[in-house]
N, C-alpha and C. Protein backbone atom coordinates (compact mmCIF):
# COMPACT_ATOMS: atom_id res chain seq x y z
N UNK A 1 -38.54 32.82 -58.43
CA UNK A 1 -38.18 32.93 -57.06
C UNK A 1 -36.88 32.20 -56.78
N UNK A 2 -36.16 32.56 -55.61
CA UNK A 2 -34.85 32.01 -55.21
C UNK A 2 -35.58 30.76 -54.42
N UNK A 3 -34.46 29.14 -54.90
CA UNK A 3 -35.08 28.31 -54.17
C UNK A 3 -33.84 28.25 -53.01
N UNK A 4 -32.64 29.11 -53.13
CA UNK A 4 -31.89 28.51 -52.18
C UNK A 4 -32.07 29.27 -50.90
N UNK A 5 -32.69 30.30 -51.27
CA UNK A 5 -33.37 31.03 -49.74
C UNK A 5 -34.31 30.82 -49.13
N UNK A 6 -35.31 29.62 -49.95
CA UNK A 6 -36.05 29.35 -49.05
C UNK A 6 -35.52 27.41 -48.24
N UNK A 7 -34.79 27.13 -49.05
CA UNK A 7 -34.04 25.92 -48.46
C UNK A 7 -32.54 26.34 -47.54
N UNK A 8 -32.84 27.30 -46.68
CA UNK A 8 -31.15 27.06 -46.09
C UNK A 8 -31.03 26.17 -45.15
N UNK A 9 -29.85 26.06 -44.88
CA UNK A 9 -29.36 24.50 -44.17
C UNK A 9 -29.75 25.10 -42.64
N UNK A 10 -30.19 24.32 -41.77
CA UNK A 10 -30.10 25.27 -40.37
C UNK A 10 -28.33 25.34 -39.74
N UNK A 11 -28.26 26.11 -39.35
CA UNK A 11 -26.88 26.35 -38.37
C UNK A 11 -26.43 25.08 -37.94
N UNK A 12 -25.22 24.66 -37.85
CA UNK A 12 -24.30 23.89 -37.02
C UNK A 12 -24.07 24.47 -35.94
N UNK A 13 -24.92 23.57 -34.69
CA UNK A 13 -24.82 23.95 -33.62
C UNK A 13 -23.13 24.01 -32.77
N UNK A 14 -22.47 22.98 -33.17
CA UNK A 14 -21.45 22.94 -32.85
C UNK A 14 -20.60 24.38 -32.95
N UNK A 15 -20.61 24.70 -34.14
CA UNK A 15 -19.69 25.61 -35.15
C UNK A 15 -20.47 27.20 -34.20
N UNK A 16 -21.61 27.24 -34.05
CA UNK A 16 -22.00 28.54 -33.18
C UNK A 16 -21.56 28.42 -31.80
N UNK A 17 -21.51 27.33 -31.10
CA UNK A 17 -21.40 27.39 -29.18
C UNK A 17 -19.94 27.88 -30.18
N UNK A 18 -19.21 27.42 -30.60
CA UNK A 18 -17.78 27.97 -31.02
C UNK A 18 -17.57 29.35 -31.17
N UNK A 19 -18.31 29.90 -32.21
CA UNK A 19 -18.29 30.96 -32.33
C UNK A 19 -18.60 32.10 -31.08
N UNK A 20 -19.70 31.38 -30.66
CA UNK A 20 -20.12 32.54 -29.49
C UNK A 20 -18.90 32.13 -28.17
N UNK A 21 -17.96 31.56 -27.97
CA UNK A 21 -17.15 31.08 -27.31
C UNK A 21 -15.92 31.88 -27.64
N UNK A 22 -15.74 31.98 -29.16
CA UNK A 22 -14.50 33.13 -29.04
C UNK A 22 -15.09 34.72 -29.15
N UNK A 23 -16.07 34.96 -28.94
CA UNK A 23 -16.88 36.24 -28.83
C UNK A 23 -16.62 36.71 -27.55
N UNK A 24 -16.86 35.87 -26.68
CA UNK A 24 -16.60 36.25 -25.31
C UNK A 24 -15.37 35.56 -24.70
N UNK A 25 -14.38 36.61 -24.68
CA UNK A 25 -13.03 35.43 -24.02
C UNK A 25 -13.32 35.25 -22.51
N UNK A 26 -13.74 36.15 -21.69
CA UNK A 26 -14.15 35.75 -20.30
C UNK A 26 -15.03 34.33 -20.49
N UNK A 27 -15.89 33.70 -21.50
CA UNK A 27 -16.24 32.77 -20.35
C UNK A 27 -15.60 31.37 -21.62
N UNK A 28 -15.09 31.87 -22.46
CA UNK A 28 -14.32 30.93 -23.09
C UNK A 28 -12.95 30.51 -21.92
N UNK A 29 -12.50 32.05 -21.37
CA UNK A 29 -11.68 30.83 -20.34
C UNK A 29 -12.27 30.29 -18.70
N UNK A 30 -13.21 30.67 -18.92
CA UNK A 30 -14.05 29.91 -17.84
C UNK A 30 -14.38 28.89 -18.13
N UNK A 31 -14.17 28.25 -19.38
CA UNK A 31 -14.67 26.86 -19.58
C UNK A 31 -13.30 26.19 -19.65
N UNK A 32 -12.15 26.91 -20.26
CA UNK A 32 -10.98 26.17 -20.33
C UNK A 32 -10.72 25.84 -18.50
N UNK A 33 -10.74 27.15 -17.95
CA UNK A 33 -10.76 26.66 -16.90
C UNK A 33 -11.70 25.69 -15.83
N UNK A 34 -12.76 25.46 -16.45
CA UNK A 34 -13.81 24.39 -15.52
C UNK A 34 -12.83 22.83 -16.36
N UNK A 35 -12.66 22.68 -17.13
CA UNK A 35 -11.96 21.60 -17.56
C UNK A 35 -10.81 21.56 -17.42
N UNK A 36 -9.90 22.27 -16.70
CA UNK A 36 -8.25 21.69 -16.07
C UNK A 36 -8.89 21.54 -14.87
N UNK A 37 -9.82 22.23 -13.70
CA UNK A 37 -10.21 22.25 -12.61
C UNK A 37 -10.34 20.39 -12.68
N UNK A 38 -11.62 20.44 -13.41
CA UNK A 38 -12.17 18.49 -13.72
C UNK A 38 -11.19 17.60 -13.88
N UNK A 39 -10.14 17.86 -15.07
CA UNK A 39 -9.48 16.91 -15.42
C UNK A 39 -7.86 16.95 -13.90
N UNK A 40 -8.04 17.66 -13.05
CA UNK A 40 -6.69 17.55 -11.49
C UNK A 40 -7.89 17.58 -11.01
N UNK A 41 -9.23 17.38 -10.73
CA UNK A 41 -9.77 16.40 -9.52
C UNK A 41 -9.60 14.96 -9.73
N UNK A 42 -9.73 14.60 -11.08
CA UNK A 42 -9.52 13.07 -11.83
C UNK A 42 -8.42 12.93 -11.26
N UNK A 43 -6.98 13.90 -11.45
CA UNK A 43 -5.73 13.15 -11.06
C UNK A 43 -5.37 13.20 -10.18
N UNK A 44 -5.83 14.05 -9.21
CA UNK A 44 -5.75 14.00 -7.85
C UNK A 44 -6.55 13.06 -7.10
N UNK A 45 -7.61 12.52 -7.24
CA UNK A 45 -8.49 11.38 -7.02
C UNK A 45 -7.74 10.37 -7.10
N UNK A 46 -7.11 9.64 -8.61
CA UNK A 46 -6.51 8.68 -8.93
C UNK A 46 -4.90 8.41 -8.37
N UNK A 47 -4.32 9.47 -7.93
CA UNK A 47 -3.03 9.56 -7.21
C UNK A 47 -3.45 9.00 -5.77
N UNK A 48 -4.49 9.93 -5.49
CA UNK A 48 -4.85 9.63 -4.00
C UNK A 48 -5.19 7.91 -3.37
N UNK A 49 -5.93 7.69 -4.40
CA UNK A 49 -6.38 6.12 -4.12
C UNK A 49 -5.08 5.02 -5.02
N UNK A 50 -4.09 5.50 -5.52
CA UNK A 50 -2.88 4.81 -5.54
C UNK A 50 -2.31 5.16 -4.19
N UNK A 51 -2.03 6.24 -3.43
CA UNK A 51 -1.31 6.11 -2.01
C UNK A 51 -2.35 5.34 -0.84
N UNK A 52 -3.11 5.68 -1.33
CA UNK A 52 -4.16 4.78 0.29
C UNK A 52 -4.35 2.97 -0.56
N UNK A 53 -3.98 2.71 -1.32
CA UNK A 53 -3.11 1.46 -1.74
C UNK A 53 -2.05 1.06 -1.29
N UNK A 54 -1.13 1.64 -1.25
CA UNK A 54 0.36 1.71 -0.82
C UNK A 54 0.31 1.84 0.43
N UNK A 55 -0.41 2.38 1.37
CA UNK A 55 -0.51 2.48 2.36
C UNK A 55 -1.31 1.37 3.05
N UNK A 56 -2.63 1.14 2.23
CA UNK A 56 -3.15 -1.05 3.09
C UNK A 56 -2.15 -1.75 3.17
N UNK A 57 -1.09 -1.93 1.79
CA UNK A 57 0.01 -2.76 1.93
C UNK A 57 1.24 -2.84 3.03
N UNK A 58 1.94 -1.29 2.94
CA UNK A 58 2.47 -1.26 3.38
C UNK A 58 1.88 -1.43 5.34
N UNK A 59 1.04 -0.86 5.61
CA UNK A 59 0.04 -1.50 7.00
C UNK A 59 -0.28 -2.88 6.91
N UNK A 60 -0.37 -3.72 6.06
CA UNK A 60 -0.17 -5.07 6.31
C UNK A 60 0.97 -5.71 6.20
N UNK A 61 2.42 -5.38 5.40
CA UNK A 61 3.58 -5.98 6.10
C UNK A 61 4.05 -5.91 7.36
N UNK A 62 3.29 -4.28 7.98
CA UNK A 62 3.63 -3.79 9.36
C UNK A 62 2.88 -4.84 10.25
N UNK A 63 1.81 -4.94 10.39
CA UNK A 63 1.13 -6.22 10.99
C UNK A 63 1.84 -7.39 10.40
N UNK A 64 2.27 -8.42 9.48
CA UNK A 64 3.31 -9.16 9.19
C UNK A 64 4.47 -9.35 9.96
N UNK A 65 5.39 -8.08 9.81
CA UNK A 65 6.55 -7.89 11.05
C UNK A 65 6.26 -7.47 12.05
N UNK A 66 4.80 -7.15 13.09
CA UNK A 66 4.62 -7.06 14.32
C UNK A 66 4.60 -8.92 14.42
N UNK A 67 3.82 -9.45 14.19
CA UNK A 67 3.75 -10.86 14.12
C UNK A 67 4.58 -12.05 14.40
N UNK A 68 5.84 -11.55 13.40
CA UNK A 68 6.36 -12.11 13.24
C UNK A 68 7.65 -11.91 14.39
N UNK A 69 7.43 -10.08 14.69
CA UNK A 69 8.42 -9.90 16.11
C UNK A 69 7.84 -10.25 17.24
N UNK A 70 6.81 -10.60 17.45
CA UNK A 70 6.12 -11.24 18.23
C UNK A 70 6.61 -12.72 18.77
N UNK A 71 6.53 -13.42 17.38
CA UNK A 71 7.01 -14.89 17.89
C UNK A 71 8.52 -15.27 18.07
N UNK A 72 9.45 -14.04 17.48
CA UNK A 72 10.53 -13.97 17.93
C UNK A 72 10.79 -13.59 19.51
N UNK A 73 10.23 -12.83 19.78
CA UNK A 73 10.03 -12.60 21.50
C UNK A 73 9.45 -14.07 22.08
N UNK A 74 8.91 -14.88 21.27
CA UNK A 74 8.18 -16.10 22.39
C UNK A 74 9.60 -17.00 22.08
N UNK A 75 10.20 -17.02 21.45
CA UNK A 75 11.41 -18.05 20.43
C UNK A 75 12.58 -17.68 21.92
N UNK A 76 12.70 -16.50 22.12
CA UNK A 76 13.46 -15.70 23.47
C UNK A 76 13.35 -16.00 24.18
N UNK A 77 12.38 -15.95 24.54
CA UNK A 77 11.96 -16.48 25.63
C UNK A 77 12.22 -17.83 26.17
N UNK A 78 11.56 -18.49 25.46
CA UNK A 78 11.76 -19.98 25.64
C UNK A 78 13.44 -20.39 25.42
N UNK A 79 14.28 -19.88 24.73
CA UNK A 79 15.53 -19.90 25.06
C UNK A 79 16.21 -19.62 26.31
N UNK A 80 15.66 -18.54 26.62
CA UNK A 80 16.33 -17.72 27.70
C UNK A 80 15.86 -18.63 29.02
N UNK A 81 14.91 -19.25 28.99
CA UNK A 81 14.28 -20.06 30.21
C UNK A 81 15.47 -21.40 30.23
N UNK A 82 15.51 -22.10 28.90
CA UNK A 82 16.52 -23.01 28.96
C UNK A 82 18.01 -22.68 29.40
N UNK A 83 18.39 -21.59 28.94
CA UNK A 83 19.69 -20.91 29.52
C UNK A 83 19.60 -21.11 31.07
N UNK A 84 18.63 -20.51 31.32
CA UNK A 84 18.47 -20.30 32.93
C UNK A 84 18.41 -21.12 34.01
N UNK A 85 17.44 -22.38 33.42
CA UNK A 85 17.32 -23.78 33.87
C UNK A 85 18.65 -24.36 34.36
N UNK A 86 19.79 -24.40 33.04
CA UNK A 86 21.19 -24.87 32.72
C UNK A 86 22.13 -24.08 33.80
N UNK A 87 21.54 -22.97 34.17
CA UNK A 87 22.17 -22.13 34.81
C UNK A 87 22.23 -22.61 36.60
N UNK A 88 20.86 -22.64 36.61
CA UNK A 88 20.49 -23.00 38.08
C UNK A 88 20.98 -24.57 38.62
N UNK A 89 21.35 -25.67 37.50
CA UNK A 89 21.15 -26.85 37.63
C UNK A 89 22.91 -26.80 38.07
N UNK A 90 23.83 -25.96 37.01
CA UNK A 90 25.36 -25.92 37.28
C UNK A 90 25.55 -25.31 38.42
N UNK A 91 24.97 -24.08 39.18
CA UNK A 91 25.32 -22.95 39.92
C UNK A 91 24.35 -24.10 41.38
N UNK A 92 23.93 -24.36 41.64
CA UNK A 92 22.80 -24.55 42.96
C UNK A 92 22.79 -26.24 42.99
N UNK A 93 22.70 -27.03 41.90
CA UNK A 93 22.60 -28.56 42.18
C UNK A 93 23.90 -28.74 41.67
N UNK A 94 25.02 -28.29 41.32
CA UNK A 94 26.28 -28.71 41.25
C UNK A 94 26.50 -30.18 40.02
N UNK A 95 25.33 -29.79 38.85
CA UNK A 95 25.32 -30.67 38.25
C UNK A 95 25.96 -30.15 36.84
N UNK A 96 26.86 -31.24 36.13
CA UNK A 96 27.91 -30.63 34.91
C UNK A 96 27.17 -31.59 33.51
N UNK A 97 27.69 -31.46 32.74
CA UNK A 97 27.83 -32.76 31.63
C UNK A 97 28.33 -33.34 32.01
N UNK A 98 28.11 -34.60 31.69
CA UNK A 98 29.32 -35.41 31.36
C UNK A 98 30.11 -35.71 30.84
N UNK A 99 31.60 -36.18 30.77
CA UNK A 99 32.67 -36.14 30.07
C UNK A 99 32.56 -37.62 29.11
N UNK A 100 33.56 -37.49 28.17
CA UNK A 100 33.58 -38.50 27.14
C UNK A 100 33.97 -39.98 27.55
N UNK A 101 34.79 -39.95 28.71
CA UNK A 101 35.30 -40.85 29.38
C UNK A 101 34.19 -41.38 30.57
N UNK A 102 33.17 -40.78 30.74
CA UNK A 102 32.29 -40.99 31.58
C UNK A 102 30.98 -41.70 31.04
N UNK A 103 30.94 -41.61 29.53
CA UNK A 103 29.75 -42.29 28.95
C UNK A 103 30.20 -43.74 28.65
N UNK A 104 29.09 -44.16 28.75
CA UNK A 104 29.39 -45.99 28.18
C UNK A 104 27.89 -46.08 27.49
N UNK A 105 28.65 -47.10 26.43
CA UNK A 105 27.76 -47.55 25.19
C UNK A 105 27.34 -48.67 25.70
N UNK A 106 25.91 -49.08 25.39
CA UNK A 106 25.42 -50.52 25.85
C UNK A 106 25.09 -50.63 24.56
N UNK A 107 24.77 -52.09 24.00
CA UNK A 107 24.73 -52.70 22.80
C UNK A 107 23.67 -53.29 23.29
N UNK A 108 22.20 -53.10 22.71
CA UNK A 108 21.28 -54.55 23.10
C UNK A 108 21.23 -54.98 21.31
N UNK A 109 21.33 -56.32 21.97
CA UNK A 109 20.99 -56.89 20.54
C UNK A 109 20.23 -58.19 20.45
């Protein structure tokens, strides 16, 4: 009797989905195509959550320079009040600096 016919190796499963894969080209490129579909949701996913990154940041320097134009408006302010003060004191109380010739040094010692 033949012993190698009754010992055959079983099939490589691998080597058949293969085979039956170029048998049918319709769904051989239905699979090429389910795997570019998968692999641009991956990179479209991973692009996406690099811009909504870029975008917390860049929305928190914007809050940073609202902040910070913020206390420049209070910095203005408080200038502009001293201007005004200086203004009212020369224009309405008729009051100046004084001149160099007008100060005197006292010495305590």
């Amino acid at each position: 009797m033949n012993t190698k016919a009754n010992h055959r190796q079983p099939p490589n499963l691998f080597f058949e989905i293969i085979k039956g894969l170029g048998a049918n080209k319709l769904t051989l490129a239905l699979l090429v195509t389910i795997f570019v579909s998968g692999f641009s949701v991956v990179q479209v996913t991973h692009l996406a959550r690099g811009q909504l990154i870029e975008q917390d940041k860049l929305l928190q320097e914007r809050d940073e320079l609202d902040l910070e134009w913020r206390y420049l408006l209070v910095e203005e302010e408080f200038y502009s009040q001293h201007a005004r003060i200086e203004e009212v004191a020369t224009s309405q109380l008729k009051m100046k600096r004084p001149m160099s010739q007008d100060e005197q040094v006292i010495i305590v010692k």
